[in-house]
C-alpha atoms as a PDB file:
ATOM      1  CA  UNK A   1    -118.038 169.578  31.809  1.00  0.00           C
ATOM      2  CA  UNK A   2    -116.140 172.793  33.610  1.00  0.00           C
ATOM      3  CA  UNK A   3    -113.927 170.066  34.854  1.00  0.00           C
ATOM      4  CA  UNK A   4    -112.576 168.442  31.622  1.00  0.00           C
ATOM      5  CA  UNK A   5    -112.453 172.291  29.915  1.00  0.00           C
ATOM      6  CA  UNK A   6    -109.811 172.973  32.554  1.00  0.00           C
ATOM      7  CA  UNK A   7    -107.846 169.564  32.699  1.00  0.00           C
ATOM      8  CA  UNK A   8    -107.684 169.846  28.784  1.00  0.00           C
ATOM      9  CA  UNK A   9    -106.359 173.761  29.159  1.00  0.00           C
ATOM     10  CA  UNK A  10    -103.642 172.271  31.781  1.00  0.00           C
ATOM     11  CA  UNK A  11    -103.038 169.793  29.406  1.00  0.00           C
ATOM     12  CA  UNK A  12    -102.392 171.987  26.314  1.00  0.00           C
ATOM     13  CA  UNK A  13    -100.156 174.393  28.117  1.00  0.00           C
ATOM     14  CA  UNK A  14     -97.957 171.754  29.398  1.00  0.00           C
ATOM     15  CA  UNK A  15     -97.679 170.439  25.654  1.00  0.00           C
ATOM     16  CA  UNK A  16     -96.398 173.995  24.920  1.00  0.00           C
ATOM     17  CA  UNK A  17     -94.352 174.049  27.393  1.00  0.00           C
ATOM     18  CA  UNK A  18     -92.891 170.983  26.252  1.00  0.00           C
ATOM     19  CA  UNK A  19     -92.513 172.387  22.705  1.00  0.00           C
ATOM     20  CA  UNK A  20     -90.244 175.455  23.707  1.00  0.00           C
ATOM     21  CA  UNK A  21     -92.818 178.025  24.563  1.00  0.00           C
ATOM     22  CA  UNK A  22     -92.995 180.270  27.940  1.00  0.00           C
ATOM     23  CA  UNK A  23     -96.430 180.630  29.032  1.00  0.00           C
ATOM     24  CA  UNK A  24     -96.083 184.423  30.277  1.00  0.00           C
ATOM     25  CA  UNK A  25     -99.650 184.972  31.329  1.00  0.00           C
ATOM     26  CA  UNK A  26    -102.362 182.428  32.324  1.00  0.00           C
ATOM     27  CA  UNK A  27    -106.168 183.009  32.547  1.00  0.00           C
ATOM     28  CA  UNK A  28    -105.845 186.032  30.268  1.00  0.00           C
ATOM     29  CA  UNK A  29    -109.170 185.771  29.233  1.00  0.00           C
ATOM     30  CA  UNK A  30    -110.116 189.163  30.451  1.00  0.00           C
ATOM     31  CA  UNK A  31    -107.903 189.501  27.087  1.00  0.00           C
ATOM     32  CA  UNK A  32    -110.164 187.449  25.155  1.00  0.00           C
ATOM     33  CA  UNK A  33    -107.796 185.042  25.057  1.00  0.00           C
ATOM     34  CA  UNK A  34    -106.450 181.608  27.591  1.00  0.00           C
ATOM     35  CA  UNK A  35    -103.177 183.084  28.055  1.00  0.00           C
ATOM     36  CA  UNK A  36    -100.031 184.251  26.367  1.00  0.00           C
ATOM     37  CA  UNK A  37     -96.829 182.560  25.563  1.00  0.00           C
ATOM     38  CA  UNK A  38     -93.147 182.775  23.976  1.00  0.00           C
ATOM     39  CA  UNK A  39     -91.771 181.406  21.329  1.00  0.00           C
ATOM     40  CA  UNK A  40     -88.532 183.014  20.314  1.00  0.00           C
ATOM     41  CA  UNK A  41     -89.337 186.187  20.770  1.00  0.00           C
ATOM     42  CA  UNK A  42     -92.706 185.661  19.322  1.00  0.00           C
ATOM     43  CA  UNK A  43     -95.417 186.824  21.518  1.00  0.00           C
ATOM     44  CA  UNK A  44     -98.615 184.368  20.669  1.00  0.00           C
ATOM     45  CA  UNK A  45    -102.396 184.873  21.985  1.00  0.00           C
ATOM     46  CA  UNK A  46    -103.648 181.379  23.031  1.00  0.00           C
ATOM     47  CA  UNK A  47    -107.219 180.463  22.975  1.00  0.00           C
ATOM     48  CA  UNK A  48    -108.236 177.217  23.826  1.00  0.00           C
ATOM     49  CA  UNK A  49    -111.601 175.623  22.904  1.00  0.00           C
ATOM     50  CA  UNK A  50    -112.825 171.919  24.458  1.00  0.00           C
ATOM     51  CA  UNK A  51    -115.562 170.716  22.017  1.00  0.00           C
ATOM     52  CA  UNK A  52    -117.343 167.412  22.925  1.00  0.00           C
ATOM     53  CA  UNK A  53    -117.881 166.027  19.688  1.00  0.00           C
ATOM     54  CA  UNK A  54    -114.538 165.258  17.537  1.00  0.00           C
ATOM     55  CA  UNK A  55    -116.154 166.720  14.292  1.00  0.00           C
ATOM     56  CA  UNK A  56    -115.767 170.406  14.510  1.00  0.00           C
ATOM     57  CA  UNK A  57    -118.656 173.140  14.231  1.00  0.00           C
ATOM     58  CA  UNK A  58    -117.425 175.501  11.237  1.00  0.00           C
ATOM     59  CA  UNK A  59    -119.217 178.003  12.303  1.00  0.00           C
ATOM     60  CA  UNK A  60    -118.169 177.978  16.362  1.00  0.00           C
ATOM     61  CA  UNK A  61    -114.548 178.129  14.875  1.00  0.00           C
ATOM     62  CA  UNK A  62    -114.858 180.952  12.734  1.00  0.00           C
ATOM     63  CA  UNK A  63    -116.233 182.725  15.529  1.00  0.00           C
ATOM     64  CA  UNK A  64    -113.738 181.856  17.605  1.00  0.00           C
ATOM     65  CA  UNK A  65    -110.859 182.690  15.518  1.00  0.00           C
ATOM     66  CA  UNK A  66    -112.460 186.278  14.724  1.00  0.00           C
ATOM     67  CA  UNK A  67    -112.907 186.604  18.083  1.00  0.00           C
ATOM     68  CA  UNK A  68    -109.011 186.032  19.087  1.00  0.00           C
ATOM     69  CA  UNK A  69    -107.902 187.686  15.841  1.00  0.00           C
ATOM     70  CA  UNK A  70    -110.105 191.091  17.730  1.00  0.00           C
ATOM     71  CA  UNK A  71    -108.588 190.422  21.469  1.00  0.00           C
ATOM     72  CA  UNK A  72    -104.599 189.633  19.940  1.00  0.00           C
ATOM     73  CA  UNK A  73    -105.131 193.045  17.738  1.00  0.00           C
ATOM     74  CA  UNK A  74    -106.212 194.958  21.443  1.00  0.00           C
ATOM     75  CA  UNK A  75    -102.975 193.140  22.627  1.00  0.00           C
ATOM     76  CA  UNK A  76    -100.910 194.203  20.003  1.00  0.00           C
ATOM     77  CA  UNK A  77     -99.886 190.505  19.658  1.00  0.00           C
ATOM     78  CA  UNK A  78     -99.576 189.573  16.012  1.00  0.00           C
ATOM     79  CA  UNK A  79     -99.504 186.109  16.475  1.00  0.00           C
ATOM     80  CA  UNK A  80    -102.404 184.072  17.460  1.00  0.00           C
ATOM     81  CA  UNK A  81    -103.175 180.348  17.757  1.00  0.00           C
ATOM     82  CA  UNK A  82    -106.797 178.509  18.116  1.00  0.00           C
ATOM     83  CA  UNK A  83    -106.046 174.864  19.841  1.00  0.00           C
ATOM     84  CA  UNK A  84    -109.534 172.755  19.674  1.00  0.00           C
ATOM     85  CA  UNK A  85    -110.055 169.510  21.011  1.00  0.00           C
ATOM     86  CA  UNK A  86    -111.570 168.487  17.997  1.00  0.00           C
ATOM     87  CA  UNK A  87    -109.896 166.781  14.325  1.00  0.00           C
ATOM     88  CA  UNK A  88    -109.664 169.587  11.690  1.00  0.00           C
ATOM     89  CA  UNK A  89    -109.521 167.798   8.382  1.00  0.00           C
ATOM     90  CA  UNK A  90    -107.521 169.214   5.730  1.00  0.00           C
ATOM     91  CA  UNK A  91    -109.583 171.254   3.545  1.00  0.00           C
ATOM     92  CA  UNK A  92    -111.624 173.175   6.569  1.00  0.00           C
ATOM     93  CA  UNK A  93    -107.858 173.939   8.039  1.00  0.00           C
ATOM     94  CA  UNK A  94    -106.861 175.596   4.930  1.00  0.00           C
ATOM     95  CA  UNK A  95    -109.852 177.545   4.212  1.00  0.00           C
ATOM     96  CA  UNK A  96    -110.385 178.357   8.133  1.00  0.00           C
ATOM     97  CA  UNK A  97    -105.387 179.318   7.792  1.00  0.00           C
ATOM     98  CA  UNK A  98    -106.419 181.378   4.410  1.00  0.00           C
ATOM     99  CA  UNK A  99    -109.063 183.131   5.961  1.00  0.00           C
ATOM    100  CA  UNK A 100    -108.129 184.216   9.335  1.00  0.00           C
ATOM    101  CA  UNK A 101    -104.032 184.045   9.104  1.00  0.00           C
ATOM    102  CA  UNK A 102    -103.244 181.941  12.500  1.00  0.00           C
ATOM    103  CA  UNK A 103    -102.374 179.200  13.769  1.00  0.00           C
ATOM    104  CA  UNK A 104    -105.261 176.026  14.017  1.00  0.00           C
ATOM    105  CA  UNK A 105    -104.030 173.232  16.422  1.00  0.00           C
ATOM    106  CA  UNK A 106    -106.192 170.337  16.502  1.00  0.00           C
ATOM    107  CA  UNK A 107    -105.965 167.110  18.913  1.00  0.00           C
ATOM    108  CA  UNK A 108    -103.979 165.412  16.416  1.00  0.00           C
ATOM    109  CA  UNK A 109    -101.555 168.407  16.132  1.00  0.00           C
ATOM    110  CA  UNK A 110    -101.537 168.039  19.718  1.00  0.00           C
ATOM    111  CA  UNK A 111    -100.727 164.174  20.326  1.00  0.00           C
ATOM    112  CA  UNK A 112     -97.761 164.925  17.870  1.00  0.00           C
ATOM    113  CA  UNK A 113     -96.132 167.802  20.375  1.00  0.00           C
ATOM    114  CA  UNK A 114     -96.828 165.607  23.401  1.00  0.00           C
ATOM    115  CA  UNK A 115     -94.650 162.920  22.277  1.00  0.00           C
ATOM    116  CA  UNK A 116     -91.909 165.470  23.120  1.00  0.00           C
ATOM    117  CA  UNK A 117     -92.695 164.475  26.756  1.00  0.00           C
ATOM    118  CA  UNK A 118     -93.707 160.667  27.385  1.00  0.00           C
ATOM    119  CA  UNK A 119     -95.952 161.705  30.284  1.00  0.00           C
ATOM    120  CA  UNK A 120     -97.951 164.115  27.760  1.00  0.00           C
ATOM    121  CA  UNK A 121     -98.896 161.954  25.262  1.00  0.00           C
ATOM    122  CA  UNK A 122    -103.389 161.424  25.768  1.00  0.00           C
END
Protein backbone atom coordinates (compact mmCIF):
# COMPACT_ATOMS: atom_id res chain seq x y z
CA UNK A 1 0.00 0.00 0.00
CA UNK A 2 3.17 2.47 1.01
CA UNK A 3 4.10 1.78 -2.53
CA UNK A 4 1.07 3.07 -4.54
CA UNK A 5 0.74 6.21 -1.75
CA UNK A 6 4.11 7.28 -3.13
CA UNK A 7 3.76 6.48 -6.97
CA UNK A 8 0.35 8.41 -6.75
CA UNK A 9 2.28 11.52 -4.80
CA UNK A 10 4.99 11.34 -7.82
CA UNK A 11 2.25 11.24 -9.97
CA UNK A 12 0.31 14.32 -8.70
CA UNK A 13 3.33 16.52 -8.52
CA UNK A 14 4.32 15.86 -11.99
CA UNK A 15 0.60 16.83 -13.02
CA UNK A 16 1.41 20.16 -11.27
CA UNK A 17 4.26 20.52 -12.70
CA UNK A 18 2.70 20.13 -15.90
CA UNK A 19 0.03 22.73 -15.02
CA UNK A 20 2.54 25.70 -14.34
CA UNK A 21 3.36 25.17 -10.74
CA UNK A 22 7.06 24.98 -9.08
CA UNK A 23 7.17 22.43 -6.51
CA UNK A 24 9.56 24.44 -4.01
CA UNK A 25 9.65 21.93 -1.21
CA UNK A 26 8.98 18.13 -1.26
CA UNK A 27 8.26 15.83 1.74
CA UNK A 28 7.22 18.85 3.81
CA UNK A 29 5.23 16.89 5.91
CA UNK A 30 7.11 17.80 9.00
CA UNK A 31 4.81 20.91 7.85
CA UNK A 32 1.77 18.96 7.94
CA UNK A 33 1.63 19.13 4.57
CA UNK A 34 3.25 16.88 1.06
CA UNK A 35 5.08 19.79 -0.10
CA UNK A 36 4.82 23.33 -1.33
CA UNK A 37 4.50 24.80 -4.72
CA UNK A 38 4.20 28.07 -7.02
CA UNK A 39 1.78 29.29 -8.87
CA UNK A 40 2.30 32.87 -9.87
CA UNK A 41 3.45 34.06 -7.01
CA UNK A 42 1.00 32.09 -5.06
CA UNK A 43 2.56 30.04 -2.43
CA UNK A 44 0.11 26.76 -2.03
CA UNK A 45 0.36 23.96 0.87
CA UNK A 46 -0.14 20.56 -0.87
CA UNK A 47 -1.51 17.62 0.89
CA UNK A 48 -2.03 14.61 -0.82
CA UNK A 49 -4.33 11.76 0.33
CA UNK A 50 -4.42 8.03 -1.60
CA UNK A 51 -7.80 6.49 -0.54
CA UNK A 52 -8.51 2.91 -1.78
CA UNK A 53 -12.03 3.07 -2.33
CA UNK A 54 -13.24 5.76 -5.10
CA UNK A 55 -16.20 6.93 -2.83
CA UNK A 56 -14.76 9.34 -0.40
CA UNK A 57 -15.01 9.17 3.58
CA UNK A 58 -16.63 12.70 4.56
CA UNK A 59 -15.42 12.56 7.58
CA UNK A 60 -11.44 11.54 6.72
CA UNK A 61 -11.69 14.69 4.42
CA UNK A 62 -12.85 17.10 6.76
CA UNK A 63 -10.17 16.07 8.91
CA UNK A 64 -7.83 16.35 6.51
CA UNK A 65 -8.63 19.67 5.23
CA UNK A 66 -8.71 21.11 8.97
CA UNK A 67 -5.70 19.59 9.41
CA UNK A 68 -3.83 21.44 6.31
CA UNK A 69 -5.94 24.56 6.87
CA UNK A 70 -3.82 24.35 10.80
CA UNK A 71 -0.20 23.38 9.16
CA UNK A 72 -0.67 26.23 5.92
CA UNK A 73 -1.76 28.88 8.85
CA UNK A 74 1.87 27.74 10.87
CA UNK A 75 3.32 28.32 7.30
CA UNK A 76 1.87 31.46 6.76
CA UNK A 77 0.72 30.05 3.36
CA UNK A 78 -2.78 31.24 2.58
CA UNK A 79 -3.41 28.99 -0.02
CA UNK A 80 -3.99 25.38 0.43
CA UNK A 81 -5.09 22.48 -1.78
CA UNK A 82 -6.39 18.77 -0.68
CA UNK A 83 -5.73 16.34 -3.91
CA UNK A 84 -7.54 12.78 -3.08
CA UNK A 85 -7.48 9.89 -5.14
CA UNK A 86 -10.97 9.53 -4.77
CA UNK A 87 -14.34 11.17 -7.04
CA UNK A 88 -15.79 14.14 -5.06
CA UNK A 89 -19.30 14.55 -6.36
CA UNK A 90 -20.68 17.87 -6.60
CA UNK A 91 -22.63 18.65 -3.64
CA UNK A 92 -19.89 17.16 -0.94
CA UNK A 93 -17.23 19.54 -2.99
CA UNK A 94 -19.25 22.53 -2.35
CA UNK A 95 -20.17 22.00 1.13
CA UNK A 96 -16.52 20.48 1.97
CA UNK A 97 -15.08 24.57 -0.72
CA UNK A 98 -17.81 26.56 1.60
CA UNK A 99 -16.63 25.19 4.63
CA UNK A 100 -12.97 25.05 4.69
CA UNK A 101 -12.04 27.80 1.78
CA UNK A 102 -9.38 25.62 -0.40
CA UNK A 103 -8.83 24.00 -3.04
CA UNK A 104 -10.42 20.03 -3.41
CA UNK A 105 -8.74 18.15 -6.37
CA UNK A 106 -10.19 14.90 -7.02
CA UNK A 107 -8.94 12.08 -9.62
CA UNK A 108 -11.15 13.44 -12.13
CA UNK A 109 -9.78 17.01 -11.58
CA UNK A 110 -6.64 15.28 -11.97
CA UNK A 111 -7.04 13.22 -15.37
CA UNK A 112 -8.17 16.71 -16.76
CA UNK A 113 -4.54 18.50 -15.84
CA UNK A 114 -2.68 15.42 -17.07
CA UNK A 115 -3.90 15.73 -20.48
CA UNK A 116 -1.55 18.77 -20.51
CA UNK A 117 1.21 16.10 -20.82
CA UNK A 118 0.31 12.84 -22.94
CA UNK A 119 2.61 10.73 -20.74
CA UNK A 120 0.48 11.92 -17.54
CA UNK A 121 -2.72 11.02 -18.40
CA UNK A 122 -3.73 7.46 -15.75
Amino acid sequence: MKNHIQEFEKLVEKILEANSFKITEKLAFNKGYDFEALLHNDKWAVEVKFYRTSRPQPSLIKSAAQQLLLAASKSRIKKAMLILSCYLDIELRQSLEDEFSIAFVDKVDLSLWARTSPLLIF
